[in-house]
N, C-alpha and C. Protein backbone atom coordinates (compact mmCIF):
# COMPACT_ATOMS: atom_id res chain seq x y z
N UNK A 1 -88.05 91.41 120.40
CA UNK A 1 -87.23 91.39 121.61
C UNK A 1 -86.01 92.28 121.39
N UNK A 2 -85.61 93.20 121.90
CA UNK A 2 -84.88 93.83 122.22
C UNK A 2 -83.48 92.77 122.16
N UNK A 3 -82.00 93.92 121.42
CA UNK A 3 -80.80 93.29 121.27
C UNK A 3 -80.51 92.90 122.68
N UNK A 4 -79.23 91.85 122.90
CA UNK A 4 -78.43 91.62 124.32
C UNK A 4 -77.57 92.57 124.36
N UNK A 5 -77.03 93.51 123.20
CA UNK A 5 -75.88 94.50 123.61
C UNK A 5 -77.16 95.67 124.04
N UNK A 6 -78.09 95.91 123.74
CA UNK A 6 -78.62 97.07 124.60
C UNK A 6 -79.16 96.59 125.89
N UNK A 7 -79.16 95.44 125.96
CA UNK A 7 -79.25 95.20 127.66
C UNK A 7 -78.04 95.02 128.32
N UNK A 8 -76.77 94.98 127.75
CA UNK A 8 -75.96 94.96 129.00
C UNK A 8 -75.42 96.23 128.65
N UNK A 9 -75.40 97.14 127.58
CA UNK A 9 -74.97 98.64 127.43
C UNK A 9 -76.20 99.22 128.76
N UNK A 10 -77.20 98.99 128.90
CA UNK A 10 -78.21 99.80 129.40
C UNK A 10 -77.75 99.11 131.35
N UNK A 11 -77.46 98.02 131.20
CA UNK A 11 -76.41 97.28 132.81
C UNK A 11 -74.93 98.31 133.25
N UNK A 12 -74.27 98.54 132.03
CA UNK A 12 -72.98 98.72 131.98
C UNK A 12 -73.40 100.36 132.50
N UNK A 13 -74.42 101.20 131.99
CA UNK A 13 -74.69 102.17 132.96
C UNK A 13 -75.21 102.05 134.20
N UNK A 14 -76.35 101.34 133.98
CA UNK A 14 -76.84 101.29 135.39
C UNK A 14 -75.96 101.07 136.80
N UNK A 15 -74.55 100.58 136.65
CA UNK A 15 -73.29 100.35 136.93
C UNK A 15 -73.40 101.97 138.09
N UNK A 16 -73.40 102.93 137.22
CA UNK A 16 -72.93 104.30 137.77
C UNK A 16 -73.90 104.80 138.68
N UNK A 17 -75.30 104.60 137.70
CA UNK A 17 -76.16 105.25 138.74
C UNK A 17 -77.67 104.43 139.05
N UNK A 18 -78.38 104.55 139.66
CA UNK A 18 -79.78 103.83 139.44
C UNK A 18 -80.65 103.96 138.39
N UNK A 19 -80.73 105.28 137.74
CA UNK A 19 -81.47 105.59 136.96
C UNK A 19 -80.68 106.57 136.06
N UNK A 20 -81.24 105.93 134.82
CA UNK A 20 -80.39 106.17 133.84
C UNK A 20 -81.27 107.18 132.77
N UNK A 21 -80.55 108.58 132.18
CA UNK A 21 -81.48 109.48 131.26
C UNK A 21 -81.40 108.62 130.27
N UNK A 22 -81.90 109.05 129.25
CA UNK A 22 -82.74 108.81 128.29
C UNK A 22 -81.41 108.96 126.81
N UNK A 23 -81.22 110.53 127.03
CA UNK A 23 -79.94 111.14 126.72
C UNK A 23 -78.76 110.42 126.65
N UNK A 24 -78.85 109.81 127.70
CA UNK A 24 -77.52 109.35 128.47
C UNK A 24 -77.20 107.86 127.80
N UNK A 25 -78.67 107.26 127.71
CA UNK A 25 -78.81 105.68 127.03
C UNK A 25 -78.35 105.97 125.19
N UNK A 26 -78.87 107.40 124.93
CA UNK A 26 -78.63 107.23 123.52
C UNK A 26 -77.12 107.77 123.17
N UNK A 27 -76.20 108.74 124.03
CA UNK A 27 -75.09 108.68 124.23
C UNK A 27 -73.62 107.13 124.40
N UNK A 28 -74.78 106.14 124.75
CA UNK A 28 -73.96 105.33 125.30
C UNK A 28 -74.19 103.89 123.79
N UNK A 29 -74.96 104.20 123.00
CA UNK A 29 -75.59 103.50 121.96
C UNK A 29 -76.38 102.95 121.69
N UNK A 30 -77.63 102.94 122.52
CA UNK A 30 -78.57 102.68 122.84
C UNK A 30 -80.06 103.66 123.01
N UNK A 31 -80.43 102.67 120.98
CA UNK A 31 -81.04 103.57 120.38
C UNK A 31 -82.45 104.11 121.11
N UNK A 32 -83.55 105.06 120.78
CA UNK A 32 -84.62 105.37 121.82
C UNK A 32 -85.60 104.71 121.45
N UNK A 33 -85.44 103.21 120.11
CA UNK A 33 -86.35 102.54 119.97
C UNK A 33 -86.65 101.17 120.79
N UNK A 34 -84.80 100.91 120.99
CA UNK A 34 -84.56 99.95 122.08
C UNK A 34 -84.93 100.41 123.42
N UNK A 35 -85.01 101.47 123.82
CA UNK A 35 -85.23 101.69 125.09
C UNK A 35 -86.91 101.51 125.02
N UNK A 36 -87.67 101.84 124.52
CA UNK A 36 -88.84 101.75 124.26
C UNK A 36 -89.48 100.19 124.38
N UNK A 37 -88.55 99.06 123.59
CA UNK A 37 -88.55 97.89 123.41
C UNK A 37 -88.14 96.78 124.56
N UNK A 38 -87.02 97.64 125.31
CA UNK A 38 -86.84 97.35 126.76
C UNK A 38 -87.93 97.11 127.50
N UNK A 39 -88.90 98.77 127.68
CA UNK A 39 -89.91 98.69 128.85
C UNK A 39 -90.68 98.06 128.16
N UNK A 40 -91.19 97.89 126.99
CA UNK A 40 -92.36 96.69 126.73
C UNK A 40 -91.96 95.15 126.83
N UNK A 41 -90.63 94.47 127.17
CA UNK A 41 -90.43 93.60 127.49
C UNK A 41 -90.49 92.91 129.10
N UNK A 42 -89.83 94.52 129.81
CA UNK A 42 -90.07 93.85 131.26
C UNK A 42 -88.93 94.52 131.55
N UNK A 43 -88.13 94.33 131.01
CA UNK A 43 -86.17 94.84 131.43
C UNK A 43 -86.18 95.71 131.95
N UNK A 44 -86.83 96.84 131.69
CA UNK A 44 -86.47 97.92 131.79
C UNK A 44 -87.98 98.69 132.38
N UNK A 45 -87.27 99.79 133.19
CA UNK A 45 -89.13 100.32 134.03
C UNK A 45 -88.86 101.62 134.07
N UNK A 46 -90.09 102.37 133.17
CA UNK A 46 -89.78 104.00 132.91
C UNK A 46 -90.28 104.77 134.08
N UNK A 47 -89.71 105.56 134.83
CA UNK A 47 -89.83 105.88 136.43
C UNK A 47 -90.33 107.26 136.41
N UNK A 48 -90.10 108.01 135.40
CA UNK A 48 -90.35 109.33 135.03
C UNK A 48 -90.07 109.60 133.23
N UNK A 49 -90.20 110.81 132.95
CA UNK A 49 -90.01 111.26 131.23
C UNK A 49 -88.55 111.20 131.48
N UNK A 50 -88.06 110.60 130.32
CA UNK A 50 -87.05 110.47 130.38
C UNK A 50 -86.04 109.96 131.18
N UNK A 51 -86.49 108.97 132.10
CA UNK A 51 -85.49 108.19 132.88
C UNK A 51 -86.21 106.53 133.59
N UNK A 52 -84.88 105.97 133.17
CA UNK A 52 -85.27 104.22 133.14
C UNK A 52 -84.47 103.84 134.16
N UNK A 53 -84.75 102.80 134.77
CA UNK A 53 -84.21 101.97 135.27
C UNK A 53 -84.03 100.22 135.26
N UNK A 54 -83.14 99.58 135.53
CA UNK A 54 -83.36 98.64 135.19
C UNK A 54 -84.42 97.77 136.34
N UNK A 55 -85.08 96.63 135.82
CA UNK A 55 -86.03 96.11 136.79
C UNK A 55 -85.40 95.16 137.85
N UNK A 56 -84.14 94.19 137.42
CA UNK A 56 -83.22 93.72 138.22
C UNK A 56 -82.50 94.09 138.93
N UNK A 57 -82.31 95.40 138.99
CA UNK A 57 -81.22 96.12 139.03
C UNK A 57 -81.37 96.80 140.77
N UNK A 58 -80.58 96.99 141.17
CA UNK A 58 -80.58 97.29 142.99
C UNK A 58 -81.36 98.34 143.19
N UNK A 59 -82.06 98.68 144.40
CA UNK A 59 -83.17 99.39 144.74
C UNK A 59 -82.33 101.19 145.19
N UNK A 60 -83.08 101.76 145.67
CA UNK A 60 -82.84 102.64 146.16
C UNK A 60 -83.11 103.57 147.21
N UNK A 61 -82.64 103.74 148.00
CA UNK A 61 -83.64 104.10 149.36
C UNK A 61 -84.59 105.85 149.08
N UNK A 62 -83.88 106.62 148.29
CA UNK A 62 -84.42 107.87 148.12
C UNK A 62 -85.10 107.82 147.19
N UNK A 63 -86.17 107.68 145.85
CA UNK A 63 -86.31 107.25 144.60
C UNK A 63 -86.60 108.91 144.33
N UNK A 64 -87.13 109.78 144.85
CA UNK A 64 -87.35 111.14 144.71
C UNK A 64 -86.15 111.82 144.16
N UNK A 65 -85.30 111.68 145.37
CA UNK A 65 -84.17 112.47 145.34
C UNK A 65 -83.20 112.04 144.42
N UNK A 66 -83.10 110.74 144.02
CA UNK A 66 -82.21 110.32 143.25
C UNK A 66 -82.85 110.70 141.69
N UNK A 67 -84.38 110.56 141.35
CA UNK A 67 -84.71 111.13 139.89
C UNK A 67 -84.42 112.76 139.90
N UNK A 68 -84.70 113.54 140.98
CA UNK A 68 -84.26 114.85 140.89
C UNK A 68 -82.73 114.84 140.66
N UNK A 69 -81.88 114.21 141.15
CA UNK A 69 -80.48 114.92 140.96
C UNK A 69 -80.35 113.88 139.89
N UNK A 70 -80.91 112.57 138.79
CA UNK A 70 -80.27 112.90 137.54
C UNK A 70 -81.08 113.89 136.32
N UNK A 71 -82.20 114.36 136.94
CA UNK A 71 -82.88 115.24 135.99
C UNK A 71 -81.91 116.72 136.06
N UNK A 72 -81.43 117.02 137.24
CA UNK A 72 -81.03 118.26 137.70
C UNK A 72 -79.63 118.08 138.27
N UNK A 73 -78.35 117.48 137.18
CA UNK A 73 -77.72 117.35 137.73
C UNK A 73 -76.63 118.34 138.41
N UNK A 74 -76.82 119.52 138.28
CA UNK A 74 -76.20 120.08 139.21
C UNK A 74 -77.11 121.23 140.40
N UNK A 75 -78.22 120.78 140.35
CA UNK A 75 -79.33 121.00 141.05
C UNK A 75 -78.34 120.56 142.85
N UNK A 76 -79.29 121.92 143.83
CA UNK A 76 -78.64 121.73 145.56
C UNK A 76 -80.17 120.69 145.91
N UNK A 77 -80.05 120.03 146.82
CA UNK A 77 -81.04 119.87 147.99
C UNK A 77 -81.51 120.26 149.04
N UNK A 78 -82.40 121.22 149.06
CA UNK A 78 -82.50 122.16 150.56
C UNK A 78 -83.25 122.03 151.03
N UNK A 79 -83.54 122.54 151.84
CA UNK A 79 -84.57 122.74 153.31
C UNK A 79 -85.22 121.52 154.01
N UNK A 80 -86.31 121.10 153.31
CA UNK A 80 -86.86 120.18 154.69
C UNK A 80 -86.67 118.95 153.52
N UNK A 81 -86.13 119.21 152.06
CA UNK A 81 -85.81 117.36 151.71
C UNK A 81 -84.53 117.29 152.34
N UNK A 82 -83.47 118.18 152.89
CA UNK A 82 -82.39 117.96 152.98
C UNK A 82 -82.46 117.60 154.87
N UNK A 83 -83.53 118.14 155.40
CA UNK A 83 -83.82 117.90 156.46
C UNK A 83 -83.51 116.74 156.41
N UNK A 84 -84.95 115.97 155.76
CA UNK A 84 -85.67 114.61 156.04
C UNK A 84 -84.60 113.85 155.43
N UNK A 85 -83.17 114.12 154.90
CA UNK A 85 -82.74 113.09 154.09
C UNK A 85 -81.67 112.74 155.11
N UNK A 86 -80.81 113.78 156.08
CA UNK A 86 -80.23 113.65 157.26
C UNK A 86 -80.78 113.02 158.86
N UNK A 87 -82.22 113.04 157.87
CA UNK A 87 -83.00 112.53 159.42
C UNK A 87 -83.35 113.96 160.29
N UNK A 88 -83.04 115.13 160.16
CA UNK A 88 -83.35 116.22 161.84
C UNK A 88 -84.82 116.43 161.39
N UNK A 89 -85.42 117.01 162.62
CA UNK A 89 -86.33 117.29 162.75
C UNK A 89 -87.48 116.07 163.07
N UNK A 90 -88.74 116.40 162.88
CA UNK A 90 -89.78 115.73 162.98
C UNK A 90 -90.41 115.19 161.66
């Protein structure tokens, strides 16, 4: 079972954003064996390479757009996702 300080270090981010890098978990002290130990417990749900989220943890209405801008964080949104994310068009 996975430590309680890497589940509330891995909370204490999730804080900022929905989905949390990988990078970002081992920046914060939270080693990449615990994160590993996370998703085989349940805690934690790997959404893409390199990015987790927590399973309790609040939903998100975009799940696309939100793994693109923390994979790409200074990545634009254009054309028809930026359409569909304002709603115009069809």
């Amino acid at each position: 079972m996975p430590a309680a300080s890497s589940v509330q270090k891995m909370k204490a981010l999730s804080l900022r954003t929905p989905v949390v890098r990988a990078s970002d978990a081992v920046r914060a002290g939270i080693p990449r064996t615990s994160l590993v130990r996370l998703t085989e417990s349940g805690a934690v749900e790997r959404v893409g390479r390199g990015l987790y989220r927590l399973v309790d943890g609040e939903g998100y209405e975009h799940p696309d757009l939100v793994e693109a801008a923390v994979q790409v964080p200074k990545g634009v949104v254009v054309l028809l996702s930026a359409l569909n994310f304002h709603g115009i068009g069809t």
